[in-house]
Protein backbone atom coordinates (compact mmCIF):
# COMPACT_ATOMS: atom_id res chain seq x y z
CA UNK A 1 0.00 0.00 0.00
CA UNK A 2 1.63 3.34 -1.07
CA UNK A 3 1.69 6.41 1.24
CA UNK A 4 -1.00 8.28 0.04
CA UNK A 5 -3.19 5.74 -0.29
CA UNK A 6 -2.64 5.20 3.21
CA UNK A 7 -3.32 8.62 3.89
CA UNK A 8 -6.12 9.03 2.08
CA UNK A 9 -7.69 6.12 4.63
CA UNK A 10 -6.62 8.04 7.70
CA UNK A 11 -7.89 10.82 6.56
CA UNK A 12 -11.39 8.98 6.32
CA UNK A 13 -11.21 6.96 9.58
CA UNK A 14 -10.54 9.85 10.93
CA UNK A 15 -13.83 11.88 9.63
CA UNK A 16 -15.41 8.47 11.13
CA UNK A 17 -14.18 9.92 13.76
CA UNK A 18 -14.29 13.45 14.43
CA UNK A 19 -17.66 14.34 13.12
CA UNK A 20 -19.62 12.41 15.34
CA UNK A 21 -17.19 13.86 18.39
CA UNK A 22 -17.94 18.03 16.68
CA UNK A 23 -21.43 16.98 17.54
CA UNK A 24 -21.18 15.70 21.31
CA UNK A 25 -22.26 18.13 23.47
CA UNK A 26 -20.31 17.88 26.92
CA UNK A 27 -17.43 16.06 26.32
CA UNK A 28 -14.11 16.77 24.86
CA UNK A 29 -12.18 14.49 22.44
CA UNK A 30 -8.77 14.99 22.54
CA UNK A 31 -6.68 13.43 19.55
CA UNK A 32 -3.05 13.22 20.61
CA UNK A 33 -0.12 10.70 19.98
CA UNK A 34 0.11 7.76 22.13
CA UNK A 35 4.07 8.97 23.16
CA UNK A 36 3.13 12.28 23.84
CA UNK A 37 3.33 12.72 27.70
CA UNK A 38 2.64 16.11 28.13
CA UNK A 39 -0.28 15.42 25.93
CA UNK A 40 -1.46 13.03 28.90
CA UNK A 41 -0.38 16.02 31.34
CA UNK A 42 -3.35 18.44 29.72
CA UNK A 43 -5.69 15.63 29.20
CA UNK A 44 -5.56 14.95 33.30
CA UNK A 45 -5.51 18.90 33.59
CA UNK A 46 -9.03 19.05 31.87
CA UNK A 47 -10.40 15.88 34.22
CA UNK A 48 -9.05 18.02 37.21
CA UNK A 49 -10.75 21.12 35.96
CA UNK A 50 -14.20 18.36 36.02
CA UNK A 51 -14.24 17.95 32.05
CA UNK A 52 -15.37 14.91 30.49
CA UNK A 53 -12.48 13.68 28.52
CA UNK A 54 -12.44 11.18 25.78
CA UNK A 55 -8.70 10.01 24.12
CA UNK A 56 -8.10 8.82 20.67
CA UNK A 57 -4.90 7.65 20.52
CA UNK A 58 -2.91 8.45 16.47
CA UNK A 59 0.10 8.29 14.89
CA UNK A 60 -0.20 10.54 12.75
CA UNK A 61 -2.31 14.01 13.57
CA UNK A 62 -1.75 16.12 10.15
CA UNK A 63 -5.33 14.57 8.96
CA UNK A 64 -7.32 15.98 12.12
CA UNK A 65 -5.82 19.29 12.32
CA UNK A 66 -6.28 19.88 8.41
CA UNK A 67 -9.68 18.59 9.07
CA UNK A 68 -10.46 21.32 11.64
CA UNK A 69 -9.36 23.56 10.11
CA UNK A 70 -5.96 24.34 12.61
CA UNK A 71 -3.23 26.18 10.57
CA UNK A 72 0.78 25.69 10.36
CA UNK A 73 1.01 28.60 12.87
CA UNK A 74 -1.66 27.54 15.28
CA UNK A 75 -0.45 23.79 15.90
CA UNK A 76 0.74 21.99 18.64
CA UNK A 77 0.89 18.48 19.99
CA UNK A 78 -2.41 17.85 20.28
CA UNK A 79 -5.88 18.72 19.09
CA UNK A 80 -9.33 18.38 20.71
CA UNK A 81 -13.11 19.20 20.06
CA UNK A 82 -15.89 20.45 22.10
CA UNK A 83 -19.08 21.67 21.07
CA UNK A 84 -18.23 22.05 17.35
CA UNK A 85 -15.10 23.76 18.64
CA UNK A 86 -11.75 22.95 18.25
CA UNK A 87 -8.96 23.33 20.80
CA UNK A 88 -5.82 23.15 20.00
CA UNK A 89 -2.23 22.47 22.62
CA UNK A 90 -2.31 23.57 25.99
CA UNK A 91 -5.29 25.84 26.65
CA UNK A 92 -5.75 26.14 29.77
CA UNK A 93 -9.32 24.55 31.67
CA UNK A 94 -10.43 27.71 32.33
CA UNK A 95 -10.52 29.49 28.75
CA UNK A 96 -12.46 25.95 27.46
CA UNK A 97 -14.60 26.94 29.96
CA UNK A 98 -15.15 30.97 29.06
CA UNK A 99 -15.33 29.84 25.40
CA UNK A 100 -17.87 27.42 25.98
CA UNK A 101 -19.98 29.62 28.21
CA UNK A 102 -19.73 32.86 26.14
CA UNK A 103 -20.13 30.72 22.48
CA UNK A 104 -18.16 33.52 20.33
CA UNK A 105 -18.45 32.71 16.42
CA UNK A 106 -15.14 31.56 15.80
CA UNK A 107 -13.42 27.96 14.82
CA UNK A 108 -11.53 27.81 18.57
CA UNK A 109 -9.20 28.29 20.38
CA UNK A 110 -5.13 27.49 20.50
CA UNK A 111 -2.01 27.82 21.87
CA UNK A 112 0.58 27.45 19.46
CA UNK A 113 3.66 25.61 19.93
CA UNK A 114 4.58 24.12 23.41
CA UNK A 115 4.83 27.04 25.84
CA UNK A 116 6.74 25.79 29.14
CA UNK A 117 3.95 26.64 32.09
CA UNK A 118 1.09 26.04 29.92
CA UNK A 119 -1.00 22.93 31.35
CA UNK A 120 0.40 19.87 31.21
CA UNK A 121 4.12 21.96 29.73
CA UNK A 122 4.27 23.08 33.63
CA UNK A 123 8.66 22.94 34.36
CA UNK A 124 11.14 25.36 35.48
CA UNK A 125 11.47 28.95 34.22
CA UNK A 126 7.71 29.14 32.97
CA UNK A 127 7.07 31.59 30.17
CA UNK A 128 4.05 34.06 29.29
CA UNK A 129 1.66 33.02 26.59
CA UNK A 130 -1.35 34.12 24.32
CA UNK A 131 -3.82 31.79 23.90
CA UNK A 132 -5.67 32.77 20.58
CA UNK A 133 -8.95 32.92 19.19
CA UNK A 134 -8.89 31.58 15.50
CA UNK A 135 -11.33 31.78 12.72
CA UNK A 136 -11.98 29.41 9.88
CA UNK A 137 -10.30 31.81 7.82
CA UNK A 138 -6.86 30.92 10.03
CA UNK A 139 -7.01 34.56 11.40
CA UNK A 140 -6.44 35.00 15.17
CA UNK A 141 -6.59 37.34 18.50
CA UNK A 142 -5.42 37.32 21.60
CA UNK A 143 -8.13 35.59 23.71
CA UNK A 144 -6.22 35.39 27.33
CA UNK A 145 -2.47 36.34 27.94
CA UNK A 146 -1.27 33.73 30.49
CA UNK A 147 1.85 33.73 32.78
CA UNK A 148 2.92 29.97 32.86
CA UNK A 149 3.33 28.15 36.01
CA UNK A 150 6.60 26.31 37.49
CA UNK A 151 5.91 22.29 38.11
CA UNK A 152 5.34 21.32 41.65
């Protein structure tokens, strides 16, 4: 089986997949590699913050984020949906929360990269870091500027 061929059937799996999750209203599915530990780390930050948390487990995430619509310059490790939105890296409990409460029209929300201090990135010398609110058309804004936080 050649690459894209291959490709082209994750890509479909995985709209198996994610469309039925866009739809679910309380819980958040969180695709993320299965060697990803600070993956895990924001996954157990969400159940902490009393989110509903389901994992799917890929080797490959370029099909999801293209699918959601999550731009070269928006991506991190990990990417998750909730209530047709999409949430992308280390966003911390409480924006999921103020986004899901206030509803704004936009695609979701991220945190590009792998800020140390963001959930589940926590580690010595924490930095500051946006977390943005994205459109379909890629655009962005600052949603909530966060100071990160050192690990316990």
């Amino acid at each position: 089986m050649n690459f894209k061929v291959m490709r082209a059937a994750a890509a479909a799996l995985a709209m198996l997949v994610l469309l039925p999750a866009m739809a679910a209203a309380a819980e958040i599915t969180v695709y993320k590699s299965p060697y990803c530990g600070c993956c895990g780390a924001w996954v157990d930050h969400m159940k902490a913050s009393g989110h509903t948390v389901k994992t799917i487990e890929m080797e490959d995430l370029t099909g999801i984020k293209k699918m959601t619509g999550v731009g070269g310059h928006l991506q991190s490790c990990h990417t998750a949906v909730v209530d047709g939105y999409v949430i992308e890296g280390h966003v911390p409990a409480a924006d999921v929360a103020r986004l899901l409460t206030e509803k704004p029209k936009a695609r979701g929300l991220a945190v590009p990269g792998m800020p140390v201090g963001s959930p589940g990135m926590e580690g010595p010398n924490p930095e500051a870091y946006d977390v943005l609110l994205f459109q379909a058309d890629g655009t962005s804004a600052v949603y909530a500027r966060r100071q990160g936080k050192q690990a316990p």
